[in-house]
C-alpha atoms as a PDB file:
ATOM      1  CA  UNK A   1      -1.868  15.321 -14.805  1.00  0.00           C
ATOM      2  CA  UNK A   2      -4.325  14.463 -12.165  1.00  0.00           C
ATOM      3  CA  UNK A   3      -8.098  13.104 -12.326  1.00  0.00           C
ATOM      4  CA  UNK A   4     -11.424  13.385 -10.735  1.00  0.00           C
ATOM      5  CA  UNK A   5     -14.023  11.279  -9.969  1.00  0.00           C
ATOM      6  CA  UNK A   6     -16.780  11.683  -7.376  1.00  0.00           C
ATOM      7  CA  UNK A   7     -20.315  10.884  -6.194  1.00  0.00           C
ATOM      8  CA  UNK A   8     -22.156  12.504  -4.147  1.00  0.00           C
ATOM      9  CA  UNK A   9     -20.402  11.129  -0.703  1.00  0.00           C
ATOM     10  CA  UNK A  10     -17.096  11.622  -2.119  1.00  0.00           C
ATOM     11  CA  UNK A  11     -14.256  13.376  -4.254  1.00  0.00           C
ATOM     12  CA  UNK A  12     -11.293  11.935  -5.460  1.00  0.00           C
ATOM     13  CA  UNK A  13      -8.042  13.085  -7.177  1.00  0.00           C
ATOM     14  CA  UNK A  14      -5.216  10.752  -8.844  1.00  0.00           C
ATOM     15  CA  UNK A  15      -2.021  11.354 -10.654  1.00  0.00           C
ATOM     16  CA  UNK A  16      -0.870   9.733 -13.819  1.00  0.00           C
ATOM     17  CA  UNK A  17       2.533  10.066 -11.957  1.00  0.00           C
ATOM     18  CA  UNK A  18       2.574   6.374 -10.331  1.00  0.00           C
ATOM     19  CA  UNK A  19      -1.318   5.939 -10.493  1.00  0.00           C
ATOM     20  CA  UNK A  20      -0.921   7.712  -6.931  1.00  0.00           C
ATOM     21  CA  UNK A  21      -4.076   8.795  -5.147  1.00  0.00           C
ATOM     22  CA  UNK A  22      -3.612  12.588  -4.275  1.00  0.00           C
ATOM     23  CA  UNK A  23      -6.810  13.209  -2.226  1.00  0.00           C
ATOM     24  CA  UNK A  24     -10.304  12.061  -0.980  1.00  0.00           C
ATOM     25  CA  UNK A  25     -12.538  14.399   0.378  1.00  0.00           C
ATOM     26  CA  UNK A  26     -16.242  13.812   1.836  1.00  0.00           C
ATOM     27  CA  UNK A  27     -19.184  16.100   0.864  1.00  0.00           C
ATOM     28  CA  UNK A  28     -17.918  18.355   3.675  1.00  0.00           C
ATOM     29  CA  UNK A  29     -14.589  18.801   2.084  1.00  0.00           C
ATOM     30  CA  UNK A  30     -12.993  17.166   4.774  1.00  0.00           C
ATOM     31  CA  UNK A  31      -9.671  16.099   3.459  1.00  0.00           C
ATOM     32  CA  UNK A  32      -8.992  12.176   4.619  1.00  0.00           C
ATOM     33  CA  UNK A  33      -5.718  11.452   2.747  1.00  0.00           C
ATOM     34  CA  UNK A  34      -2.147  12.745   4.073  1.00  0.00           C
ATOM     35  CA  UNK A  35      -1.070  15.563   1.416  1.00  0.00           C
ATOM     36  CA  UNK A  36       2.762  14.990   1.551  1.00  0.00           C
ATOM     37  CA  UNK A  37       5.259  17.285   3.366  1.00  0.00           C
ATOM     38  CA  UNK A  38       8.933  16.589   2.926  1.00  0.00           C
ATOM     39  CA  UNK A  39      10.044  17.099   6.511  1.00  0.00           C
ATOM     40  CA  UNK A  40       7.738  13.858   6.786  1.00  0.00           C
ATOM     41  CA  UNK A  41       7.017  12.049   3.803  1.00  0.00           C
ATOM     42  CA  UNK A  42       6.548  13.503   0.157  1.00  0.00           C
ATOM     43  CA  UNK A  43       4.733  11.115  -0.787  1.00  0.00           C
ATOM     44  CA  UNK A  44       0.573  10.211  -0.331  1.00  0.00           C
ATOM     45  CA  UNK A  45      -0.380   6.649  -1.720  1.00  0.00           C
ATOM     46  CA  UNK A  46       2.217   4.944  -3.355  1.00  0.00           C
ATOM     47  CA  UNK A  47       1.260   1.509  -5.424  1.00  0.00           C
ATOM     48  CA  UNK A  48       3.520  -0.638  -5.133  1.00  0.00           C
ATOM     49  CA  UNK A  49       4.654  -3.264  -8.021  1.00  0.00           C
ATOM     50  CA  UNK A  50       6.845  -5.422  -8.968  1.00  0.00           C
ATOM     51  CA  UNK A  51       8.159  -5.816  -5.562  1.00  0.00           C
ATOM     52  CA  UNK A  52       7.299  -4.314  -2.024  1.00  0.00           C
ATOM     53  CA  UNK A  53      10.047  -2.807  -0.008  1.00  0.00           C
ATOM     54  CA  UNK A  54      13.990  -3.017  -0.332  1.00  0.00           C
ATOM     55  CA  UNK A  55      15.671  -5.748  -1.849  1.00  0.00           C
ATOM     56  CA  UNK A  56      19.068  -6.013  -0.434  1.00  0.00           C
ATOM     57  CA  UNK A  57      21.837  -4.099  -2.145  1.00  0.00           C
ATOM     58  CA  UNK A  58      18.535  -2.777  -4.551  1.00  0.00           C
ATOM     59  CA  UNK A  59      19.501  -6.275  -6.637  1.00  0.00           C
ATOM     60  CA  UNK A  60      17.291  -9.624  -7.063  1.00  0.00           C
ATOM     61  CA  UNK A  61      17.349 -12.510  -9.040  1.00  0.00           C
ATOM     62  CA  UNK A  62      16.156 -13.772 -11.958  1.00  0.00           C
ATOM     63  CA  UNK A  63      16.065 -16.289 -14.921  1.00  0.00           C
ATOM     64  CA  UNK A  64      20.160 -16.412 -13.502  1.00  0.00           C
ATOM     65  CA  UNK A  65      20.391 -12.630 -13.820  1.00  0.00           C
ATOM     66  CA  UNK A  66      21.091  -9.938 -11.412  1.00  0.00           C
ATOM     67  CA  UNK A  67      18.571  -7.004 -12.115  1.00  0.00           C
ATOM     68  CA  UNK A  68      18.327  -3.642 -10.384  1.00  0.00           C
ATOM     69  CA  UNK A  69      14.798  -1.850  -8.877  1.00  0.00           C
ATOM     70  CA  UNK A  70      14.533   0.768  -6.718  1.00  0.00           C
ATOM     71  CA  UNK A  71      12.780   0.808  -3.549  1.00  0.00           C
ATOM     72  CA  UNK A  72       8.737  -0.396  -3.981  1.00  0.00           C
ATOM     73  CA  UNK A  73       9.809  -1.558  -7.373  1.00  0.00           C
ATOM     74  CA  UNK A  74       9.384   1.313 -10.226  1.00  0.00           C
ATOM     75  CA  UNK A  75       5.920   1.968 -10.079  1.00  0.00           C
ATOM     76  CA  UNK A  76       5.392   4.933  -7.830  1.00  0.00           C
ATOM     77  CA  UNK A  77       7.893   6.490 -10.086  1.00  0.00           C
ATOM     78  CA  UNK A  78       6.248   5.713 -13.725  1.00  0.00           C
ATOM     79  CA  UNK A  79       3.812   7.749 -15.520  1.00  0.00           C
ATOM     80  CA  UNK A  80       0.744   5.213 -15.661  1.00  0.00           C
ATOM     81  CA  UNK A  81      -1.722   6.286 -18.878  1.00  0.00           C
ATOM     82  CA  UNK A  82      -5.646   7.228 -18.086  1.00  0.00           C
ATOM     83  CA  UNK A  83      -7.717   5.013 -20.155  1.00  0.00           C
ATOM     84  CA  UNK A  84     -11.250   5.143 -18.567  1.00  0.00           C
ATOM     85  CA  UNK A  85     -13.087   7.581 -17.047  1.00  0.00           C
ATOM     86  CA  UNK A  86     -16.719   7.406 -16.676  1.00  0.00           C
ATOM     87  CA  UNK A  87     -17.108   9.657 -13.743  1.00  0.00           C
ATOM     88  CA  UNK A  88     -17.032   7.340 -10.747  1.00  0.00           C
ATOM     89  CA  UNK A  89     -14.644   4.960 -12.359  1.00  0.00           C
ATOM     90  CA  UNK A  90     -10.933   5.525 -13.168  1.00  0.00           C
ATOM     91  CA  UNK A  91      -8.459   3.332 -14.507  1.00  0.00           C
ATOM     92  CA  UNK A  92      -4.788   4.001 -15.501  1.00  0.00           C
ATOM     93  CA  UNK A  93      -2.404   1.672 -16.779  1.00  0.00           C
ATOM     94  CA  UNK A  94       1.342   0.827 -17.210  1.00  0.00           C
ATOM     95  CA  UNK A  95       2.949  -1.546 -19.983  1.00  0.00           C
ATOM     96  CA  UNK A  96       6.470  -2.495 -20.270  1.00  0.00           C
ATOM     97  CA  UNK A  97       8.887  -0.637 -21.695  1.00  0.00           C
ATOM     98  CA  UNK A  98      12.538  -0.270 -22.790  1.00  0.00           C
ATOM     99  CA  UNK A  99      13.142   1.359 -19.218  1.00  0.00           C
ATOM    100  CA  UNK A 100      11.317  -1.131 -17.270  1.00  0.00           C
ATOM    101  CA  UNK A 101      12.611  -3.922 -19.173  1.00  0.00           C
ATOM    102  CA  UNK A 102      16.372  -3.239 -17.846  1.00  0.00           C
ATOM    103  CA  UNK A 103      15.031  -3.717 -14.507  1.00  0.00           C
ATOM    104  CA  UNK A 104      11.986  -6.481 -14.838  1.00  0.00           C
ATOM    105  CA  UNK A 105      12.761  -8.663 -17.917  1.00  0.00           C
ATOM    106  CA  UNK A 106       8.896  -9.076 -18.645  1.00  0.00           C
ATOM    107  CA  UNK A 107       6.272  -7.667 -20.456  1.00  0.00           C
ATOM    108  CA  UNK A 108       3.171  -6.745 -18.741  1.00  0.00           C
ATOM    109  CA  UNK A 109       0.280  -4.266 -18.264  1.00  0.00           C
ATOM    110  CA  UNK A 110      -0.531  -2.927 -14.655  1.00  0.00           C
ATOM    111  CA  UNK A 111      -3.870  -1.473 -14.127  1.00  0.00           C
ATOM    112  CA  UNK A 112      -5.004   0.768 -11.227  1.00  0.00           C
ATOM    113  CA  UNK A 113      -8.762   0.935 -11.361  1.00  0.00           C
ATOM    114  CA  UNK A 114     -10.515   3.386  -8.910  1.00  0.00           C
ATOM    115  CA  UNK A 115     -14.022   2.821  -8.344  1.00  0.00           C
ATOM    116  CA  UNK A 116     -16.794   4.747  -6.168  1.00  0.00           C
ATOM    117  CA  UNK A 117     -19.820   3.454  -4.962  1.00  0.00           C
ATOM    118  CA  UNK A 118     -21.323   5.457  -1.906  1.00  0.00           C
ATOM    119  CA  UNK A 119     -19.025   6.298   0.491  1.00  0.00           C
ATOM    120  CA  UNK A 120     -16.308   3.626  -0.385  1.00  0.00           C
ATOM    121  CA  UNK A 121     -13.570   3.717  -2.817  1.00  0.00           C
ATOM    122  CA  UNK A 122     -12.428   0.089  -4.158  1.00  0.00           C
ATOM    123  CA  UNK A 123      -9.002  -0.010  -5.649  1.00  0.00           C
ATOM    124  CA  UNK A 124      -8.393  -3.113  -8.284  1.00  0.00           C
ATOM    125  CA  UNK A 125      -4.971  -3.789  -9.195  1.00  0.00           C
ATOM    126  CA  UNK A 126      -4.765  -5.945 -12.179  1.00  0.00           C
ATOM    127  CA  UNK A 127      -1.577  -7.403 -14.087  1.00  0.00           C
ATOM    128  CA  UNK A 128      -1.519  -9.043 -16.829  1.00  0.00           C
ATOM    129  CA  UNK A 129       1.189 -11.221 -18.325  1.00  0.00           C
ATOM    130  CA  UNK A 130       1.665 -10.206 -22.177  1.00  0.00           C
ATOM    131  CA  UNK A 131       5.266 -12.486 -21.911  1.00  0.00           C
ATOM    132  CA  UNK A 132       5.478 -15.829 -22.843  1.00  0.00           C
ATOM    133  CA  UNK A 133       7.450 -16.878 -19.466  1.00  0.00           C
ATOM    134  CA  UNK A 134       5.839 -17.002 -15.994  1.00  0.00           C
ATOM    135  CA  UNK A 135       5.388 -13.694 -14.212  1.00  0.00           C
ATOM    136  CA  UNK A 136       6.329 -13.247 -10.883  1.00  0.00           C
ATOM    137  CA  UNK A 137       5.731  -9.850  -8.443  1.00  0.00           C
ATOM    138  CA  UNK A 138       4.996  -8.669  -5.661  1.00  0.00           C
ATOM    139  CA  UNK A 139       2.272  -5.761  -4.557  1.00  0.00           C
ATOM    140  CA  UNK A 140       1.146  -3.225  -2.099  1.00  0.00           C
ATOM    141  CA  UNK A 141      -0.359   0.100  -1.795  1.00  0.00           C
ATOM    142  CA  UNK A 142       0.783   2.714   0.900  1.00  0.00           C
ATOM    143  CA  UNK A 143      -1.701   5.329   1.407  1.00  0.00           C
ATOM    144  CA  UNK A 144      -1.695   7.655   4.450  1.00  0.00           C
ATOM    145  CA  UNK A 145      -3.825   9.071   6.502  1.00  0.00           C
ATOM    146  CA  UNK A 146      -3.876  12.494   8.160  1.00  0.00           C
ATOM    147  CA  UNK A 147      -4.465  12.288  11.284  1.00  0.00           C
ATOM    148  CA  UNK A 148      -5.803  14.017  13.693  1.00  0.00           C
ATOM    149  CA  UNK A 149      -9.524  14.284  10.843  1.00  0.00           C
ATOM    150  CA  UNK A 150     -10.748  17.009  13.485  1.00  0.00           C
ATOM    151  CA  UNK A 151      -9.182  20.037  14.201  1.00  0.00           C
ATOM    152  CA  UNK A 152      -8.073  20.492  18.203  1.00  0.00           C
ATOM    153  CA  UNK A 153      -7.341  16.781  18.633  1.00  0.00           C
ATOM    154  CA  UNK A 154      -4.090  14.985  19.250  1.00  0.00           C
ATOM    155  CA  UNK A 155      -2.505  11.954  17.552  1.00  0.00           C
ATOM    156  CA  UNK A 156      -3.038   9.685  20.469  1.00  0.00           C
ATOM    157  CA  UNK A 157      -6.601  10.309  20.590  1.00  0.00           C
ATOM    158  CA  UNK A 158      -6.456   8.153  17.254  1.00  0.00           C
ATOM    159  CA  UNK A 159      -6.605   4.022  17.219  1.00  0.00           C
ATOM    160  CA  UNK A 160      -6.588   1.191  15.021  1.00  0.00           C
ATOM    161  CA  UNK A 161      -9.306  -0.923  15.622  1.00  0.00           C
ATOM    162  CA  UNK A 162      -9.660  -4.353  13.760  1.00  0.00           C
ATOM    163  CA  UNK A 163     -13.109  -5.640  12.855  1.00  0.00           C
ATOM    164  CA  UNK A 164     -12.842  -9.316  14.904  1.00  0.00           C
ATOM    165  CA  UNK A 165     -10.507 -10.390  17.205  1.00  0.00           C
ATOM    166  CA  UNK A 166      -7.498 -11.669  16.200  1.00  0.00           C
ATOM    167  CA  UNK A 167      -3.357 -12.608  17.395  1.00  0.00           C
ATOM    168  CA  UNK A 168      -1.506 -11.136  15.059  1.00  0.00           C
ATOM    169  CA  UNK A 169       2.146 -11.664  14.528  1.00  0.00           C
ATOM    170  CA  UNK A 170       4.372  -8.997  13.700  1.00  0.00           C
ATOM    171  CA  UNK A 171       6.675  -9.417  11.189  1.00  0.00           C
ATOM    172  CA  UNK A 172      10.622  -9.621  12.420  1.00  0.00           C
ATOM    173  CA  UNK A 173      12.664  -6.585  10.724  1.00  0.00           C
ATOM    174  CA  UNK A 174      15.905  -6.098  11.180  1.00  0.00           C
ATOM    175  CA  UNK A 175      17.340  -2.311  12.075  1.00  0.00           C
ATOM    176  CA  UNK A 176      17.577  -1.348   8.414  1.00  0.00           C
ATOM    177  CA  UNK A 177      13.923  -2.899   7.511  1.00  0.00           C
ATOM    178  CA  UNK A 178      14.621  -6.069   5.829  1.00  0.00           C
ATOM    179  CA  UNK A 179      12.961  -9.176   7.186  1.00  0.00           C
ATOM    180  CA  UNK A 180      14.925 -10.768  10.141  1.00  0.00           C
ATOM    181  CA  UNK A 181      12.776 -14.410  10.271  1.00  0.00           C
ATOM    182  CA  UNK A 182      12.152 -13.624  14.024  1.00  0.00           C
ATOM    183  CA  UNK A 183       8.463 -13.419  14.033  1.00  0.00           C
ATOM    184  CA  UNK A 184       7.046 -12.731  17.286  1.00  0.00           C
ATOM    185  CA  UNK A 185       3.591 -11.880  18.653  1.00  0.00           C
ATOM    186  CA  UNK A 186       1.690  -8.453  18.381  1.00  0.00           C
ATOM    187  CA  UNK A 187      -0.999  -8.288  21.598  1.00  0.00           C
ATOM    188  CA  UNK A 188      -3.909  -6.033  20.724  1.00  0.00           C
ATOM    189  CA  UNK A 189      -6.240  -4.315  23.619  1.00  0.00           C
ATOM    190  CA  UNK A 190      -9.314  -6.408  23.722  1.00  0.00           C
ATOM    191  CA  UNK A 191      -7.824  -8.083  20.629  1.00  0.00           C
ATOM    192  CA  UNK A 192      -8.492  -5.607  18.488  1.00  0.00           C
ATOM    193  CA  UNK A 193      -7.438  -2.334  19.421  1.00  0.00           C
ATOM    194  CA  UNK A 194      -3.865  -0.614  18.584  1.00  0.00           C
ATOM    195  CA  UNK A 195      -3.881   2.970  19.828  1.00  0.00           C
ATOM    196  CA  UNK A 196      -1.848   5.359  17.970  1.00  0.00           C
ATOM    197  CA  UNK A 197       1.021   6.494  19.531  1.00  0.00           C
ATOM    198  CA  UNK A 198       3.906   8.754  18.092  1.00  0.00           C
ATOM    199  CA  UNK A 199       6.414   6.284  19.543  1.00  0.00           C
ATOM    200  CA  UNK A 200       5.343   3.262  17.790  1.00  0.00           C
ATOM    201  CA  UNK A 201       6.905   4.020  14.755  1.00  0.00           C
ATOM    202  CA  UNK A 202      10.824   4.497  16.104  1.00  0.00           C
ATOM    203  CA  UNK A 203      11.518   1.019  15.300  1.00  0.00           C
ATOM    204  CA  UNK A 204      10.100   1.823  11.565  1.00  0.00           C
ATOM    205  CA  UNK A 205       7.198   0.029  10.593  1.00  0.00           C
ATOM    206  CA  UNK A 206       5.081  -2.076  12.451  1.00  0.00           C
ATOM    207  CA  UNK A 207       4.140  -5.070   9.649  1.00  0.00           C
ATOM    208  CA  UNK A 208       1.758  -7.322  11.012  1.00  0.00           C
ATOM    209  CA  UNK A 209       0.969 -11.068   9.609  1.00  0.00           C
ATOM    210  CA  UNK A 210      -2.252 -13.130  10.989  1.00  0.00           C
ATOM    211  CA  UNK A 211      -4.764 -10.009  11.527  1.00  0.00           C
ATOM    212  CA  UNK A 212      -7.752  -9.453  10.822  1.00  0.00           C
ATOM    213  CA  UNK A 213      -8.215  -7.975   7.186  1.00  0.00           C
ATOM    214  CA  UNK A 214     -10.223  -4.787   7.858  1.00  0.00           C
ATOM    215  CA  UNK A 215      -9.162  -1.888   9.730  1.00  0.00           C
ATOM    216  CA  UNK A 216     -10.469   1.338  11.044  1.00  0.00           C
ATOM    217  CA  UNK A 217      -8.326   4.327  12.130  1.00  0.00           C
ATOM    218  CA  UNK A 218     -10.792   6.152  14.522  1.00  0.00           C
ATOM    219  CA  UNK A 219     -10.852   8.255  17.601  1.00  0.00           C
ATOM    220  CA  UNK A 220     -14.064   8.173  20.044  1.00  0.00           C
ATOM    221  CA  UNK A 221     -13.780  11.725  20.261  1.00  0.00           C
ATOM    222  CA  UNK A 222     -14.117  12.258  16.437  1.00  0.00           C
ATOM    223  CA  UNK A 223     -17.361  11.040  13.983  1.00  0.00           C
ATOM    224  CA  UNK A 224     -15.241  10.378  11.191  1.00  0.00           C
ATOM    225  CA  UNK A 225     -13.066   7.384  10.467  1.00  0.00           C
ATOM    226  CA  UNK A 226     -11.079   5.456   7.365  1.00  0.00           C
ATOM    227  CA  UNK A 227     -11.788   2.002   7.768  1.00  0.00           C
ATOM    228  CA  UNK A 228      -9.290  -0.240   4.715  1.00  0.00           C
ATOM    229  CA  UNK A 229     -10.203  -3.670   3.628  1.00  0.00           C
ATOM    230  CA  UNK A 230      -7.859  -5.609   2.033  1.00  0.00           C
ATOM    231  CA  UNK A 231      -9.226  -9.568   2.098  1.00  0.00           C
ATOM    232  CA  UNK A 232      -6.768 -10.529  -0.681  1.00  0.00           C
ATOM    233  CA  UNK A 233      -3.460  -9.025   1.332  1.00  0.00           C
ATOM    234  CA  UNK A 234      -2.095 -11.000   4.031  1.00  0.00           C
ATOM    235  CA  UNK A 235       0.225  -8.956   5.565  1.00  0.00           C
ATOM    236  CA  UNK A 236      -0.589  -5.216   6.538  1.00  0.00           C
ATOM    237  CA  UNK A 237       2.236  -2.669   6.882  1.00  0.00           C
ATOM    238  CA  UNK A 238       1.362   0.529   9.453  1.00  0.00           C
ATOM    239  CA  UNK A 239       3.692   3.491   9.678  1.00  0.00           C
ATOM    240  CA  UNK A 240       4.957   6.931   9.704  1.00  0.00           C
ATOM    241  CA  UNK A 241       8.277   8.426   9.341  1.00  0.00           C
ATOM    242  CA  UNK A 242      10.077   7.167  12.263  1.00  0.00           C
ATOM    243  CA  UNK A 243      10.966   9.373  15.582  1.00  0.00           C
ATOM    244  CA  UNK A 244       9.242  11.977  14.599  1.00  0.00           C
ATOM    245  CA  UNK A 245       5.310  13.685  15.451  1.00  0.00           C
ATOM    246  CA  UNK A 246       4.331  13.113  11.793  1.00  0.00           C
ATOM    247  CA  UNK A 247       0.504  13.751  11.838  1.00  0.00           C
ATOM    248  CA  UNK A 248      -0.669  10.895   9.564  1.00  0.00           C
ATOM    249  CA  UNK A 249      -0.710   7.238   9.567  1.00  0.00           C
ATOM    250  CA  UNK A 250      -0.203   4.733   6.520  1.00  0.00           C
ATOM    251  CA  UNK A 251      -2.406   1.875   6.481  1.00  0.00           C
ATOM    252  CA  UNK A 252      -0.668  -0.694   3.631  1.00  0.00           C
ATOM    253  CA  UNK A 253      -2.279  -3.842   2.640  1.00  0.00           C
ATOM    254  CA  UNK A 254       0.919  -5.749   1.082  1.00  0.00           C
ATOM    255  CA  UNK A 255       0.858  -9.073  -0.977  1.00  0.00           C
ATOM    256  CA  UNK A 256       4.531  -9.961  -0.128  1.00  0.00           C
ATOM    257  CA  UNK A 257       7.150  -8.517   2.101  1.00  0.00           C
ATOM    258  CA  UNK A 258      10.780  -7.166   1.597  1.00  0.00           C
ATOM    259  CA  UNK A 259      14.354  -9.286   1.091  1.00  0.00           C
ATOM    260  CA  UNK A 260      15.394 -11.337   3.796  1.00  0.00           C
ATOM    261  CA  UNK A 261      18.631  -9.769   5.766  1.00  0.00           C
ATOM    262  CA  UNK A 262      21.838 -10.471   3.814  1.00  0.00           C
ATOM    263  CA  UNK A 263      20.182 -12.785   1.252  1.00  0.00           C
ATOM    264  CA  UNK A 264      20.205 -12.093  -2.178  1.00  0.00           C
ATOM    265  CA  UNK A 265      16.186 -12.130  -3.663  1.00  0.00           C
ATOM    266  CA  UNK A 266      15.644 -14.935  -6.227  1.00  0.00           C
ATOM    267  CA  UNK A 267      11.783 -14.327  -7.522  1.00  0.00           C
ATOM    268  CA  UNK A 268      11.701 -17.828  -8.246  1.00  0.00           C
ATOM    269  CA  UNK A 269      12.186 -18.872  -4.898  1.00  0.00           C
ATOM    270  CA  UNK A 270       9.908 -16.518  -2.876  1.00  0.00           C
ATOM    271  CA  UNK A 271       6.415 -18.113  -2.455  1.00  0.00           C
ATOM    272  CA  UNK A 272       5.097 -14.925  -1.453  1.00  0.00           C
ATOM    273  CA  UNK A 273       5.447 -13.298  -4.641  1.00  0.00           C
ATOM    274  CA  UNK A 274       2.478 -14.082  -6.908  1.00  0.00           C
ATOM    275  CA  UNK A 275       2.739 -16.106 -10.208  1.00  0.00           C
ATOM    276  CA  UNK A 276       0.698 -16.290 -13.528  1.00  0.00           C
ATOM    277  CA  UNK A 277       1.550 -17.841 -16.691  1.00  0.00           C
ATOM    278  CA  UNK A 278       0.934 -16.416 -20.164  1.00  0.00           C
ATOM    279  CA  UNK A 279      -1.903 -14.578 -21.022  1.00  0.00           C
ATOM    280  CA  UNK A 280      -3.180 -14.968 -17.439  1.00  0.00           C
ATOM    281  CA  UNK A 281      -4.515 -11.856 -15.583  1.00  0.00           C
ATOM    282  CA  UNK A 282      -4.227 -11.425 -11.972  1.00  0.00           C
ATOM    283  CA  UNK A 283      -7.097  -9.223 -10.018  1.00  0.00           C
ATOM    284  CA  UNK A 284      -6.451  -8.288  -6.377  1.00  0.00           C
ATOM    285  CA  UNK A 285      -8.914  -5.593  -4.801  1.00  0.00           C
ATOM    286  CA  UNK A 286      -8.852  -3.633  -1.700  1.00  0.00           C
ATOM    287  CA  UNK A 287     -10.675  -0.376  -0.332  1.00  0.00           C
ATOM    288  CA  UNK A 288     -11.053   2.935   1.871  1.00  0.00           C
ATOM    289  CA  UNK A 289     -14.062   3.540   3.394  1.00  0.00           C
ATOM    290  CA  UNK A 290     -14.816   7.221   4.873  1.00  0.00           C
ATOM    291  CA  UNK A 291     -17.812   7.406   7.297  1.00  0.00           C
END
């Protein structure tokens, strides 16, 4: 089941099916978000929770015991319940259950709360601990962009541009996308433009560390642009499905990063994963801005 909410700037649709974001259109129905195509990517604007990314062998650790999640944790593939809609504000929500319980021994609430105000659309994810351990998780969203947003342009006519300079390091992966410790720097033009290239992506994803936390994908030959803000995130994912002409871009503000090649994930070990203790509630916002 999908909802609405719009002003007068903007129209958006979300699925109960992984709280995922399934379109945002401007008053010109100009369609911003990538609509999934399977020779591509299926997919539009995953969430991402309790983890980010692969673990290795799709196992991690905890309390001593060796658990099982798929890829991006189990989110993106749970139906999430609608429990607010006023119009301009959406919010969905996903508790534990016996299902999730076999993979993530905890008991929780995730909330996805979509919220419009002019021509920006804040995204709030909350989690709540409802166990009586410590809760540990990671987070992430992966929405895509199409792109070219005009009609008669090319990819490459497209950039990244960050809002301040800034030497970003990109994140060391290894050939099959698990984190490699070799760190290295990421040059920007000007420090703070990354043109869009199909070719950038045939290494998989670039993930950067050290950036600037607001980016806009834009093209000087095009009026419109998607600029995401993510203050809370430090780490930013940006891909498309490698060695291919895919014609979006994903733009993912991430809270923590994937396993470590050949190591075995312990959530009690990784400091990027976030931690609350009983009854505690942790709020993290970020948000797309069409102009």
């Amino acid at each position: 089941m999908e909802h609405i909410i719009k002003n007068g700037l903007l129209t958006v649709a979300v699925s109960e099916r992984g709280a995922e974001l399934r379109s945002i259109r401007d008053a010109g129905g100009t369609e911003y978000l990538w609509q999934g195509d399977p020779r591509y990517w299926p997919d539009r604007a995953l969430n991402l929770f309790p983890f980010v990314a692969r673990l290795t062998e799709g196992k991690y650790s905890l309390d001593g015991e060796i658990y099982e999640l798929p890829i991006h944790g189990f989110a993106p593939y749970s139906d999430f319940r609608a429990t607010e809609n006023t119009g301009t504000r959406l919010t969905l929500e996903l508790r534990d259950s016996p299902e999730t319980l076999k993979m993530y021994p905890r008991r929780f609430c995730f909330r996805v709360v979509y919220a419009l105000a002019g021509d920006t659309l804040t995204v709030a994810y909350e989690v709540e601990n409802r166990d009586v351990r410590p809760l540990r998780f990671g987070l992430g969203g992966h929405p895509g962009f199409n792109v070219p947003l005009r009609e008669g342009l090319r990819f490459e006519d497209y950039r990244l541009r960050f809002s301040a300079p800034c030497r970003p390091m990109r994140v060391g992966f290894t050939p099959d996308c698990f984190v490699s410790g070799r760190d290295a720097p990421y040059p920007l033009e000007d420090g703070r433009i990354l043109p869009l290239s199909h070719g950038l992506f045939d290494d998989d994803a670039v993930v950067l560390r050290d950036m600037c936390r607001e980016v806009t994908l834009e093209s000087e030959l095009d009026g419109r642009s998607v600029t995401v803000s993510f203050p809370q995130m430090p780490y930013l994912g940006i891909w498309h499905a490698p060695r291919t002409d895919a014609p979006y871009v994903c733009i993912e503000p991430w809270l923590s990063l994937p396993a470590h090649a050949g190591e075995r994930t312990v959530f009690e070990k990784r400091p990027d994963l976030a931690k609350i203790g009983p009854g505690e509630t942790y709020r993290n916002i970020w948000s797309v801005a069409i102009r």
